[in-house]
C-alpha atoms as a PDB file:
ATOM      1  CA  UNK A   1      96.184  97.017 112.039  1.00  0.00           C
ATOM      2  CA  UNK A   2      94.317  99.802 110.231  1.00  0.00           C
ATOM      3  CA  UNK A   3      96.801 100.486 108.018  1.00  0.00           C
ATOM      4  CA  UNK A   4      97.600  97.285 107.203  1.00  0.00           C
ATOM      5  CA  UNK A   5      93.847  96.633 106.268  1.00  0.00           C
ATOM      6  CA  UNK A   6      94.218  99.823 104.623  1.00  0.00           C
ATOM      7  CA  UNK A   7      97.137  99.208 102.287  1.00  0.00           C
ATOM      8  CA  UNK A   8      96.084  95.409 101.574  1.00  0.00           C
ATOM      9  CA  UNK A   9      93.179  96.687  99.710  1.00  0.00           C
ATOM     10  CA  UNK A  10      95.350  99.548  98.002  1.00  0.00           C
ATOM     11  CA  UNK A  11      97.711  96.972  96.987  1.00  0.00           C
ATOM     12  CA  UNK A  12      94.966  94.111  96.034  1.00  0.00           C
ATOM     13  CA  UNK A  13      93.849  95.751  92.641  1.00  0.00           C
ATOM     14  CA  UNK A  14      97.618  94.549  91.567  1.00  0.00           C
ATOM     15  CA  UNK A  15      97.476  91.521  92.678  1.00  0.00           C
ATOM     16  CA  UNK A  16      94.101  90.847  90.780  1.00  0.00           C
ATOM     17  CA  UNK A  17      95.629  92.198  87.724  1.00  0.00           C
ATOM     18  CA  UNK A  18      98.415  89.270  88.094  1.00  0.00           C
ATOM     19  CA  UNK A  19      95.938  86.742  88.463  1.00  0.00           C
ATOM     20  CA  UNK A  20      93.645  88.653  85.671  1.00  0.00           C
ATOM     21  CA  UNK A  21      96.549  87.286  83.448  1.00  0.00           C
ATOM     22  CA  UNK A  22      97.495  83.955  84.907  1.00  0.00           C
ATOM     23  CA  UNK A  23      93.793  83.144  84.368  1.00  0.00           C
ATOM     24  CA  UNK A  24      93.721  84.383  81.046  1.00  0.00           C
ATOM     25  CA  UNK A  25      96.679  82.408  80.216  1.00  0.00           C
ATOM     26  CA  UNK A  26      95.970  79.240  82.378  1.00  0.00           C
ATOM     27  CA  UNK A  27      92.472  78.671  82.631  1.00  0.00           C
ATOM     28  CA  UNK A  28      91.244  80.961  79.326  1.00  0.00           C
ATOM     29  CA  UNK A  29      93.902  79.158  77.211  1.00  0.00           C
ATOM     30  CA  UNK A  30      95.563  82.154  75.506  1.00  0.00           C
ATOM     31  CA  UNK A  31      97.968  81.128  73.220  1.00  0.00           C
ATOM     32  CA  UNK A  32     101.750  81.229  74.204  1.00  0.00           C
ATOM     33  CA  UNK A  33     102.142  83.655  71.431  1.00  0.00           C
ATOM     34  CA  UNK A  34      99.668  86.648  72.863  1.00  0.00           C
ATOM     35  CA  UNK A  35     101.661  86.395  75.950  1.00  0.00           C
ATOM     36  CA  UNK A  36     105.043  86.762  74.383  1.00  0.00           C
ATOM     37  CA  UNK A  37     103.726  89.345  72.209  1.00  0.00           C
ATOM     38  CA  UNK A  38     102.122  91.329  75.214  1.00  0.00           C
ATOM     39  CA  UNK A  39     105.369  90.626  77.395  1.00  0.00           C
ATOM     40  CA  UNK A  40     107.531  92.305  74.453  1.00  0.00           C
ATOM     41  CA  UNK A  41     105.156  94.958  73.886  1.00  0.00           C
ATOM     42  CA  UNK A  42     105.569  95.786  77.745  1.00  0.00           C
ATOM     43  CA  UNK A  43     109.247  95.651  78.421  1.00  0.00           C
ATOM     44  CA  UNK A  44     110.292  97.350  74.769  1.00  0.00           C
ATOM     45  CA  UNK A  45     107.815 100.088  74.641  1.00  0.00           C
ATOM     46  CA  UNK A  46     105.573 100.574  77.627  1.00  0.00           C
ATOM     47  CA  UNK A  47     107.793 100.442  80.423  1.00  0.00           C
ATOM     48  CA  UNK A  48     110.364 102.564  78.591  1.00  0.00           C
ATOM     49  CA  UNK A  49     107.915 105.075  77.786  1.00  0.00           C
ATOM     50  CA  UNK A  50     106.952 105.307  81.510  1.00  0.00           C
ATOM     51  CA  UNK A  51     110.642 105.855  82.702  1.00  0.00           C
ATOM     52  CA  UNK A  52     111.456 108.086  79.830  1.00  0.00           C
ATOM     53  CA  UNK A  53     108.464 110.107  80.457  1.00  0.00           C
ATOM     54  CA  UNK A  54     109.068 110.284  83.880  1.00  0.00           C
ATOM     55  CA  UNK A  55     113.159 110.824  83.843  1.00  0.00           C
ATOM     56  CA  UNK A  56     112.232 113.546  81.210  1.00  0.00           C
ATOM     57  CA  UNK A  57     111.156 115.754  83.630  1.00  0.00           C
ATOM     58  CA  UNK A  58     114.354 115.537  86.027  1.00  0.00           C
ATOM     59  CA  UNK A  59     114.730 118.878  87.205  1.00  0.00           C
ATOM     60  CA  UNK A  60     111.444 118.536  89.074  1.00  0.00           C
ATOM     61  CA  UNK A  61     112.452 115.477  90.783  1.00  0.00           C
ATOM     62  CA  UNK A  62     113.525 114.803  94.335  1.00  0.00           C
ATOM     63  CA  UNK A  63     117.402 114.654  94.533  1.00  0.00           C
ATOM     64  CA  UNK A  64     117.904 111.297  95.566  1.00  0.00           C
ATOM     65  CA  UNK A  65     120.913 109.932  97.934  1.00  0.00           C
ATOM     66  CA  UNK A  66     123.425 107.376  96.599  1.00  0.00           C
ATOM     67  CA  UNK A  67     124.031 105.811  99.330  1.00  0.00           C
ATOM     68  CA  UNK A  68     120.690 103.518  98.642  1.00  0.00           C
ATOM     69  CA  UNK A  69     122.641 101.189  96.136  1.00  0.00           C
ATOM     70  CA  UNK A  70     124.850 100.687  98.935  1.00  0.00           C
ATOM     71  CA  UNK A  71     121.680  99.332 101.036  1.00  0.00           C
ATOM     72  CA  UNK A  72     120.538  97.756  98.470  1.00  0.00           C
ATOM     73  CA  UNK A  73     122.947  95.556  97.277  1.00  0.00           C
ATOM     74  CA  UNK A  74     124.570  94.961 100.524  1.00  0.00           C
ATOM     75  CA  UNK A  75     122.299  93.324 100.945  1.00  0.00           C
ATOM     76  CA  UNK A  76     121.877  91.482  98.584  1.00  0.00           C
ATOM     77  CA  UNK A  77     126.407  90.534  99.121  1.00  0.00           C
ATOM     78  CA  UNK A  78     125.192  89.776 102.493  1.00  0.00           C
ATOM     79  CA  UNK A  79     121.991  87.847 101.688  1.00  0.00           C
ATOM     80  CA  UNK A  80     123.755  86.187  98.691  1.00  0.00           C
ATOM     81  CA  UNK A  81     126.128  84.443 101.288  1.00  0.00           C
ATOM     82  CA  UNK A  82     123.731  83.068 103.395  1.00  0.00           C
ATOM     83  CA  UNK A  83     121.651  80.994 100.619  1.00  0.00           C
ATOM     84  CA  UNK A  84     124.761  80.043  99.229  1.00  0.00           C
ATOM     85  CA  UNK A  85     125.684  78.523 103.216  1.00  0.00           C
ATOM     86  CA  UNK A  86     122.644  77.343 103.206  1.00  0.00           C
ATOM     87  CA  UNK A  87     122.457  75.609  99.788  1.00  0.00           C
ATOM     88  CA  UNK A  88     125.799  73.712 100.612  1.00  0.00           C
ATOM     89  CA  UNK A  89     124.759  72.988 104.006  1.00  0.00           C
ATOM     90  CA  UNK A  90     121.213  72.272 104.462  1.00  0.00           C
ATOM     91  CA  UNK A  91     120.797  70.686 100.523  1.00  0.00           C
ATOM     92  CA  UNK A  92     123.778  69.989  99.619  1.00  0.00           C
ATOM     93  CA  UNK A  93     123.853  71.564  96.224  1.00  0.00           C
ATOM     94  CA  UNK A  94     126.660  71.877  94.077  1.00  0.00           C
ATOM     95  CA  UNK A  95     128.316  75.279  93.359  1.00  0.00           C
ATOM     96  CA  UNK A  96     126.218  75.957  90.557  1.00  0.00           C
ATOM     97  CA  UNK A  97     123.305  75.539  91.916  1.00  0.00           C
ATOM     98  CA  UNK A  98     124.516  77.450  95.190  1.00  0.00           C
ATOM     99  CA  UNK A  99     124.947  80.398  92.946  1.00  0.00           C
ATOM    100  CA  UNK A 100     121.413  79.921  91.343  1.00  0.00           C
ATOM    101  CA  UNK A 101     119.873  79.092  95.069  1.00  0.00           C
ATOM    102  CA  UNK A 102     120.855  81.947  96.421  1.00  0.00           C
ATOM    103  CA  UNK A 103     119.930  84.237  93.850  1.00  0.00           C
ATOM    104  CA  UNK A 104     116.473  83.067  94.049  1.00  0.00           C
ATOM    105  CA  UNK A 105     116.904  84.943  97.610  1.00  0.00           C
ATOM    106  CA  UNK A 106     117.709  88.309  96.492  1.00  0.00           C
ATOM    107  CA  UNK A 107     116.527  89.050  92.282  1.00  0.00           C
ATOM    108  CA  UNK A 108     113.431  90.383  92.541  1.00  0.00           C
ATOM    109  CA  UNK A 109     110.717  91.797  90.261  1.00  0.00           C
ATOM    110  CA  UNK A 110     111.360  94.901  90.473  1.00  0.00           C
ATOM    111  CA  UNK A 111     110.409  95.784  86.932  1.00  0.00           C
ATOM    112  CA  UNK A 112     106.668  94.129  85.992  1.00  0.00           C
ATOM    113  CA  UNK A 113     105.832  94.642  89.967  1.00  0.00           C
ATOM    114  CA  UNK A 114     108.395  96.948  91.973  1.00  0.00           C
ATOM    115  CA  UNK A 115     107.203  99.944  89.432  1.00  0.00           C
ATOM    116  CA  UNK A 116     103.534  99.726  89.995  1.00  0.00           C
ATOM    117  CA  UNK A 117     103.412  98.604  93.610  1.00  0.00           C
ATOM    118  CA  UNK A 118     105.831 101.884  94.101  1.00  0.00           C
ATOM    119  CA  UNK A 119     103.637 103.389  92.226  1.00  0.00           C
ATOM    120  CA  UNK A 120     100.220 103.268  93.719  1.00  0.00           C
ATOM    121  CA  UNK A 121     101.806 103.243  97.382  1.00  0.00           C
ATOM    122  CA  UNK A 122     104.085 105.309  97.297  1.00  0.00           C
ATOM    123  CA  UNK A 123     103.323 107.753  94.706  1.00  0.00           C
ATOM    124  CA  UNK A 124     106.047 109.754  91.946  1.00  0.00           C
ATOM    125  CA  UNK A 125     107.898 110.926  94.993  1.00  0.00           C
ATOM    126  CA  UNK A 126     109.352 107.205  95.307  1.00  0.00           C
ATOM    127  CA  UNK A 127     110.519 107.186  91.543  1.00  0.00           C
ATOM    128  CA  UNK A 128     113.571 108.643  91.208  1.00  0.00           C
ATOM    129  CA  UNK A 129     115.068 105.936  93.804  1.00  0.00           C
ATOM    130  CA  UNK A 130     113.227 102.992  91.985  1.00  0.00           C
ATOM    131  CA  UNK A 131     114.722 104.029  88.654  1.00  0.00           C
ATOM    132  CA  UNK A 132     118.179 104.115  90.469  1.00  0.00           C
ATOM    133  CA  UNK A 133     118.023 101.107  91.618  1.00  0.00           C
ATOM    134  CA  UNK A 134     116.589  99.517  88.469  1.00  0.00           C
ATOM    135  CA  UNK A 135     119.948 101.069  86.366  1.00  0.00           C
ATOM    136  CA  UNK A 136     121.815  98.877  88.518  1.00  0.00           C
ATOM    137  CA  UNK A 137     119.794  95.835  89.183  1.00  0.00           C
ATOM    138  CA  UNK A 138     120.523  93.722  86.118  1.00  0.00           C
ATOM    139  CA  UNK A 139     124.826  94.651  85.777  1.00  0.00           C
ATOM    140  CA  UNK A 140     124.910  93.925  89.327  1.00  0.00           C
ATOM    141  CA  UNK A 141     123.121  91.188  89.878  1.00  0.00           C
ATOM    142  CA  UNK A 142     124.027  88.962  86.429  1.00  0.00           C
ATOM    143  CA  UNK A 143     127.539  89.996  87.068  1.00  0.00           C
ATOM    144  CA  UNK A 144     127.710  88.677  90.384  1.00  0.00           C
ATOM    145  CA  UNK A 145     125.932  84.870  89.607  1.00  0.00           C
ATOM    146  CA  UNK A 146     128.531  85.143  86.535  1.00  0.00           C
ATOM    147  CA  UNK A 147     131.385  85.510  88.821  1.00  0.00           C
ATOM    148  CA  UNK A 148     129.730  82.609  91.267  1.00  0.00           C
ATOM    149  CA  UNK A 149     129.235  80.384  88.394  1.00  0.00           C
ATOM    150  CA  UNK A 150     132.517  80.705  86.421  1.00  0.00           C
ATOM    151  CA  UNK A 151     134.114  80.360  89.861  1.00  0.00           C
ATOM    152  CA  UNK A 152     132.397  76.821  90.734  1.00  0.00           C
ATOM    153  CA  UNK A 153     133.101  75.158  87.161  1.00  0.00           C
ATOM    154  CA  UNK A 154     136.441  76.559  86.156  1.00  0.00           C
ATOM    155  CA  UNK A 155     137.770  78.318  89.717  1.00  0.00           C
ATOM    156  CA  UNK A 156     138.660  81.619  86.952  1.00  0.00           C
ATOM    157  CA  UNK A 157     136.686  84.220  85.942  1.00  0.00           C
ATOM    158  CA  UNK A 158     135.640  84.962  82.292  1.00  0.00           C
ATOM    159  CA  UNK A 159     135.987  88.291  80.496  1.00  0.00           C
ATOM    160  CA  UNK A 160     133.689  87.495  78.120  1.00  0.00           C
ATOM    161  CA  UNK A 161     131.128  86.060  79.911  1.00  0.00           C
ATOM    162  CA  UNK A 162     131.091  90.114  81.902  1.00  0.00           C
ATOM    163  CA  UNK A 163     131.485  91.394  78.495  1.00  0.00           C
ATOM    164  CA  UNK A 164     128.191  89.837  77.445  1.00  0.00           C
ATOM    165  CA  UNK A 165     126.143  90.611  80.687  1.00  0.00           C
ATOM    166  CA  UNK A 166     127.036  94.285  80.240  1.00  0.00           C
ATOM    167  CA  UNK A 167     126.284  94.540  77.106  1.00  0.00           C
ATOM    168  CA  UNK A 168     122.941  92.706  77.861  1.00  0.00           C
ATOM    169  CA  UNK A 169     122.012  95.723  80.245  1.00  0.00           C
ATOM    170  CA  UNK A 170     123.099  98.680  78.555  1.00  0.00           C
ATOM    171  CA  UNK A 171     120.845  97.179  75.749  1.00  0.00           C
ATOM    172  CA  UNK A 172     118.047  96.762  77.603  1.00  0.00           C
ATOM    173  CA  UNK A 173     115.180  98.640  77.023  1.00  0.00           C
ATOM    174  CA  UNK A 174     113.883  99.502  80.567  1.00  0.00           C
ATOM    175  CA  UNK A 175     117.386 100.600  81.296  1.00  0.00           C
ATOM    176  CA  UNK A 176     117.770 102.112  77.957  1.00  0.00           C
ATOM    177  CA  UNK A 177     114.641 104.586  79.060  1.00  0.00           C
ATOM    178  CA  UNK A 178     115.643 105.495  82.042  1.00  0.00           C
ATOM    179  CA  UNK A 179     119.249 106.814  80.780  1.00  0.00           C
ATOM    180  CA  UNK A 180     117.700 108.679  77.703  1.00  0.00           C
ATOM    181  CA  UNK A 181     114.728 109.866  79.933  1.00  0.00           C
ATOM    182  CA  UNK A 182     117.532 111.049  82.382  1.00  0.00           C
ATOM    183  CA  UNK A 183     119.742 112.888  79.664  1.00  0.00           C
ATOM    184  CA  UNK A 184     116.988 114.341  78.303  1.00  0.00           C
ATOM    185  CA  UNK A 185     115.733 115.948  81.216  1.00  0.00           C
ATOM    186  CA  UNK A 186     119.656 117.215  82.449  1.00  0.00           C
ATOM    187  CA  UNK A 187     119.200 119.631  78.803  1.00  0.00           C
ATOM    188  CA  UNK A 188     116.157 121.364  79.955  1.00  0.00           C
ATOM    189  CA  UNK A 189     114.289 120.759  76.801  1.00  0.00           C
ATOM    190  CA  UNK A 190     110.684 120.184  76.939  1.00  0.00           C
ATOM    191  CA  UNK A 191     108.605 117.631  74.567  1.00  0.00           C
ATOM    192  CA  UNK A 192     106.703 118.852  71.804  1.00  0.00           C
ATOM    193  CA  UNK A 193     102.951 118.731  73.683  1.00  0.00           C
ATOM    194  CA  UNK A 194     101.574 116.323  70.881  1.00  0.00           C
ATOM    195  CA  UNK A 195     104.700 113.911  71.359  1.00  0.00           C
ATOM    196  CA  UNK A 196     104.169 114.249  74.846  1.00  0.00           C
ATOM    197  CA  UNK A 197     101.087 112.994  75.603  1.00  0.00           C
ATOM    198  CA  UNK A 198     101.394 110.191  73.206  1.00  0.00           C
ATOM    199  CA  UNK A 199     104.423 108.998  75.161  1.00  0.00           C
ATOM    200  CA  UNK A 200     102.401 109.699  78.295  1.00  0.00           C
ATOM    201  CA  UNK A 201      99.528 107.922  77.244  1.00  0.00           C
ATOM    202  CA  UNK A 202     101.829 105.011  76.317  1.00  0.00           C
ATOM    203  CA  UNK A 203     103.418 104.756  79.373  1.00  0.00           C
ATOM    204  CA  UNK A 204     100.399 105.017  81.311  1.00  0.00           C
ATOM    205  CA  UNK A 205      99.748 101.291  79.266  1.00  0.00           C
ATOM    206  CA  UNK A 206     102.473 100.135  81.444  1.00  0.00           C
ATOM    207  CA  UNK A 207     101.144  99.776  84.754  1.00  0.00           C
ATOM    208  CA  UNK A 208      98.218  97.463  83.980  1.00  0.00           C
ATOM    209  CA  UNK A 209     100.396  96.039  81.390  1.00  0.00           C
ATOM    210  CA  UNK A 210     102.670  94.683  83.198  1.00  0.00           C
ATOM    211  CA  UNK A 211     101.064  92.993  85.899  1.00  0.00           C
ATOM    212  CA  UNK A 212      98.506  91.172  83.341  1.00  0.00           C
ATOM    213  CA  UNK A 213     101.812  90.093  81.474  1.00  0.00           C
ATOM    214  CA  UNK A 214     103.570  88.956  85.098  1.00  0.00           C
ATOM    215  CA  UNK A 215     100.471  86.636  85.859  1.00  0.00           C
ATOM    216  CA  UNK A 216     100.893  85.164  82.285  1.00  0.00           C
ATOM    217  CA  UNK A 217     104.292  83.959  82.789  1.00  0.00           C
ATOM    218  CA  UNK A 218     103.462  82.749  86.205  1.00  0.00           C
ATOM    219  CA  UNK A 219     101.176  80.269  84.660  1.00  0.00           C
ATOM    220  CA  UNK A 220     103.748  78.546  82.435  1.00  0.00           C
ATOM    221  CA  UNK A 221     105.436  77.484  85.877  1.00  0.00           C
ATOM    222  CA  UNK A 222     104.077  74.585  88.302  1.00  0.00           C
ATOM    223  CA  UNK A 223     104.550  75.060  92.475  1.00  0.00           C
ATOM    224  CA  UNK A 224     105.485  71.215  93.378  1.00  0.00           C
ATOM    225  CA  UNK A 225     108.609  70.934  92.039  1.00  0.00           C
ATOM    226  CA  UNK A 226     111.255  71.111  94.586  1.00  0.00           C
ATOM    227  CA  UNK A 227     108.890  72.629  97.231  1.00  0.00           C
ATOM    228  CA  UNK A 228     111.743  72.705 100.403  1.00  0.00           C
ATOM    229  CA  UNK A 229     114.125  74.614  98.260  1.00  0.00           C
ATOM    230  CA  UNK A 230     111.795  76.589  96.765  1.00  0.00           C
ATOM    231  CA  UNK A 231     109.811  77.413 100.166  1.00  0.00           C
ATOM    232  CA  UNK A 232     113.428  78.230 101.537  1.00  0.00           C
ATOM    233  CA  UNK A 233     114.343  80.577  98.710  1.00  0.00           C
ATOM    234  CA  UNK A 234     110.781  82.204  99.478  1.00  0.00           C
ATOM    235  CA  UNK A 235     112.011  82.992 103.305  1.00  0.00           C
ATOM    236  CA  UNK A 236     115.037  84.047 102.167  1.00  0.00           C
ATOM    237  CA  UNK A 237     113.731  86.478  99.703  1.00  0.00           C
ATOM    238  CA  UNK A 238     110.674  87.600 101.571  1.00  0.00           C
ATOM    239  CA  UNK A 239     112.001  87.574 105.075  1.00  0.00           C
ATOM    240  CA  UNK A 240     115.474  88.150 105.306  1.00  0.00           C
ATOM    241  CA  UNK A 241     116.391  90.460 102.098  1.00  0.00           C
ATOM    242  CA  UNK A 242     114.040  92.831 103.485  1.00  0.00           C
ATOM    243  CA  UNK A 243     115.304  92.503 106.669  1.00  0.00           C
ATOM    244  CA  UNK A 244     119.024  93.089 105.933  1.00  0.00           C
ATOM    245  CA  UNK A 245     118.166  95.900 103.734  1.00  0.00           C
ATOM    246  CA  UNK A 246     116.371  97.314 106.216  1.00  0.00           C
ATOM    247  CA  UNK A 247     119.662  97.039 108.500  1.00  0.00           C
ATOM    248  CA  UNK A 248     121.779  98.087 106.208  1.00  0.00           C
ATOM    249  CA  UNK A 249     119.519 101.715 105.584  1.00  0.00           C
ATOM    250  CA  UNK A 250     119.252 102.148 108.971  1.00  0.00           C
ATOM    251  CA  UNK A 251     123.103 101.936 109.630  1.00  0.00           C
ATOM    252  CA  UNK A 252     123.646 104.501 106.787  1.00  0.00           C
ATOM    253  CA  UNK A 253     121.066 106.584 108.147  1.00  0.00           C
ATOM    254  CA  UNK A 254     119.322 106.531 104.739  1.00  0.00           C
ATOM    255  CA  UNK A 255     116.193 109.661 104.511  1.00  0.00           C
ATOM    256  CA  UNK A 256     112.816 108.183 104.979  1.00  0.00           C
ATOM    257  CA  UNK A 257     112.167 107.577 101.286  1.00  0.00           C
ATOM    258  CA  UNK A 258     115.276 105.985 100.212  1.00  0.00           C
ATOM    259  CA  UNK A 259     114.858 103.965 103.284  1.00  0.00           C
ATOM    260  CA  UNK A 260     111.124 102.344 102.471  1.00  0.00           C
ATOM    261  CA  UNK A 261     111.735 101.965  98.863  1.00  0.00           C
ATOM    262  CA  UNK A 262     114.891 100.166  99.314  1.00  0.00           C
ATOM    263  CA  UNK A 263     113.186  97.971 101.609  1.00  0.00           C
ATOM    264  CA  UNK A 264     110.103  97.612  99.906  1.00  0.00           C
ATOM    265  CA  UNK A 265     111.941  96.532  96.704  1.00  0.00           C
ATOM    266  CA  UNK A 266     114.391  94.053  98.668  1.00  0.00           C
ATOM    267  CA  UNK A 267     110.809  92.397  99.662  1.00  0.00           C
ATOM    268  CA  UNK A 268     109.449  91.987  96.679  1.00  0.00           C
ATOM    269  CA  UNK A 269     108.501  88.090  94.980  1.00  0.00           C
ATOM    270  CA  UNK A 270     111.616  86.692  92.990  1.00  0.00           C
ATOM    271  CA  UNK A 271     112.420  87.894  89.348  1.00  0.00           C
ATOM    272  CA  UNK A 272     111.564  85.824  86.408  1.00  0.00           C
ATOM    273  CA  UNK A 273     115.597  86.818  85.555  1.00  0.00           C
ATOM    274  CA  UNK A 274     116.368  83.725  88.229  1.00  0.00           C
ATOM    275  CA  UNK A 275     114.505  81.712  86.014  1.00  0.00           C
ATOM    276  CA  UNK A 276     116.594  82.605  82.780  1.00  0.00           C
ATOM    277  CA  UNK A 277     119.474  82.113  85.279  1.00  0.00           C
ATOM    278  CA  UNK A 278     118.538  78.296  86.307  1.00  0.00           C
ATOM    279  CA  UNK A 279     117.900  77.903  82.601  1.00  0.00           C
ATOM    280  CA  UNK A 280     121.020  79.440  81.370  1.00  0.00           C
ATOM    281  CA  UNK A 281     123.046  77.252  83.980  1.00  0.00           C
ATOM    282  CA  UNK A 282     120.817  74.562  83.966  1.00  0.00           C
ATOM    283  CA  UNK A 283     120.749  74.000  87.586  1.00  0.00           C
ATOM    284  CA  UNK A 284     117.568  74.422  90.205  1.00  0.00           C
ATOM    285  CA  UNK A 285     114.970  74.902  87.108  1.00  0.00           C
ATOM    286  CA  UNK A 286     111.953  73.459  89.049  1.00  0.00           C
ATOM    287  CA  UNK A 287     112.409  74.890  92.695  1.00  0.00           C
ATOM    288  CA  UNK A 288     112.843  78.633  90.941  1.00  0.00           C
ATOM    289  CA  UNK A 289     109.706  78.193  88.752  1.00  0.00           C
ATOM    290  CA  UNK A 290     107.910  77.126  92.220  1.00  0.00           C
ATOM    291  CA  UNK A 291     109.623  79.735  93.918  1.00  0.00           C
ATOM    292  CA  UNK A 292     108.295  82.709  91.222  1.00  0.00           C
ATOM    293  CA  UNK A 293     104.453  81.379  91.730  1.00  0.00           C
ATOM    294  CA  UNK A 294     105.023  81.419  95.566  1.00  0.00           C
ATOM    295  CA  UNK A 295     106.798  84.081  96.537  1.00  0.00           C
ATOM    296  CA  UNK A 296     104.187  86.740  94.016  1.00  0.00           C
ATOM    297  CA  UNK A 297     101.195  84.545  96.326  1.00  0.00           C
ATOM    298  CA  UNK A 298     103.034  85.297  99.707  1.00  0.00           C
ATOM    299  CA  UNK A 299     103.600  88.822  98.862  1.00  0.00           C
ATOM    300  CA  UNK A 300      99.849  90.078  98.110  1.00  0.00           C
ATOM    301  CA  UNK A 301      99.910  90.033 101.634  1.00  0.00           C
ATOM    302  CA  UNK A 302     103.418  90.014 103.202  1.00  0.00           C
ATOM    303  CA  UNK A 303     104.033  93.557 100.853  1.00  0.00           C
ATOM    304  CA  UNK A 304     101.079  95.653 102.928  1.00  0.00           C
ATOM    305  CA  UNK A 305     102.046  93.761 106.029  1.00  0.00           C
ATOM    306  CA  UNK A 306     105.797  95.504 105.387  1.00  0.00           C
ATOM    307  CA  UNK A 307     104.332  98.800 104.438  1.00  0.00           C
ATOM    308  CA  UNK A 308     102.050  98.981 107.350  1.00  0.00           C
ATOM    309  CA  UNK A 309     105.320  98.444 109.515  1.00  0.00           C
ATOM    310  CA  UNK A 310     107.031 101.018 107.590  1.00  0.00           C
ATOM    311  CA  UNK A 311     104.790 103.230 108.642  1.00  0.00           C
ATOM    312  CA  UNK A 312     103.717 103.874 105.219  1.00  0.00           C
ATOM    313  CA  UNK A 313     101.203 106.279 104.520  1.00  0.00           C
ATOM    314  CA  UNK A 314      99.486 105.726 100.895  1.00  0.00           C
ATOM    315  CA  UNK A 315      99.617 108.684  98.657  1.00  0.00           C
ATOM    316  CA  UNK A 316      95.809 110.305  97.759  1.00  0.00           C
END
């Protein structure tokens, strides 16, 4: 119980920051456009600068076992299944918004809130596995709703509709950081000092950043829409993604880092990608938006609850 105490008030400073910028957004009426401004500012240049930074210096990095996407997003196949099941059986949803449903239960925010939680609990040591997993996050994930989707309307699949998503990633600029950090660092090279710290000083916007930005966009969604679906895809994404992750690392036999981040990033609140999804598909818009505001509530405390029972001990 003492480390649980101990890592909910390592963790709330985060959590503040969120509602720092849902406040600032929803109560201190901050125009839409300071929050798209700060949001772009965040995923095009601070979070990139963090990675890149970071990834720069790869020969002094843990090696890091492979096997962890396999964990990963296993379980999110496995997980994926399920909410679809239970979307056709319990709600009675079509196949679209199966495939959006069930999403909800396994994209999570790994970017604006896996980073920093990793972060501050786990220290630079955890990195290397979160950056792994963040490479293949968006392909994976986009590709396999496309698949789901272009399977329930036309029963084919659509080249171009891959063709897009992948070009999506590889353009993205988190993802875009973390491969030129990575290259960078396999040369041996080392920064010029002065462009150095500017890039570290940058990226050390990002952590902050971020989670003011995250508890902007929170406050452009409402929490009653849809409330049983959304408090299912909460339980789903909270509950049993961890869990199956967790199942999955222990049957590989995963080493004890790869084994908590994976889990601690299959627990995290749902990604405000399932949003774009529902919105792109138009299918399950409300119960997702309630679903983002919930599941980033739930997890201020159901996060250090998972750590403590990890076993977790917070870096210094």
């Amino acid at each position: 119980m003492h480390a649980f105490w101990h890592l909910l008030a390592l963790t709330a400073p985060l959590f503040l920051l969120v509602l720092l910028g849902y406040a600032l957004s929803h109560w201190g009426r901050w125009p839409t456009e300071a929050s798209e401004a700060l949001t772009r500012f965040v995923f095009s240049v601070a979070i990139p600068a963090f990675l890149f930074h970071l990834m720069a210096d790869f020969s002094s990095l843990p090696a890091v076992d492979a096997r962890l996407l396999i964990a990963y997003f296993g379980g999110c196949l496995v997980v994926f299944a399920v909410g679809r099941v239970i979307a056709a059986t319990v709600f009675r949803l079509d196949g679209v918004s199966q495939s959006v449903f069930a999403m909800g239960g396994i994209f999570a925010n790994n970017v604006l809130l896996g980073l920093p939680l990793a972060k501050v609990t786990l220290g630079d040591i955890a990195m290397p596995t979160v950056s792994l997993v963040l490479v293949f996050n968006s392909l994976s994930l986009w590709t396999l709703i496309t698949i789901s989707v272009e399977w329930a309307r036309h029963r084919e699949l659509s080249v171009r509709g891959f063709a897009r998503t992948t070009l999506s990633v590889v353009t993205n600029p988190v993802v875009a950081g973390i491969l030129i950090g990575t290259a960078f660092g396999f040369t041996g090279l080392r920064l010029p000092r002065m462009v150095d710290e500017t890039v570290h000083m940058i990226g050390e916007a990002a952590i902050p950043m971020s989670l003011i930005v995250l508890g902007m966009g929170l406050s452009e969604y409402g929490i009653r829409a849809g409330w049983r679906q959304s408090l299912a895809i909460a339980t789903l994404k909270l509950v049993v993604m961890p869990f199956v992750v967790y199942l999955f690392a222990r049957a590989l036999a995963l080493p004890p880092v790869e084994s908590v981040v994976v889990v601690v990033m299959a627990s995290l609140p749902v990604g405000a990608n399932v949003y774009l999804m529902a919105r792109e598909f138009n299918a399950m818009e409300g119960p997702v938006a309630s679903s983002l505001v919930l599941t980033t509530a739930l997890a201020a405390v159901t996060t250090p609850l998972l750590l403590a029972l990890l076993g977790v001990l917070p870096v210094k």
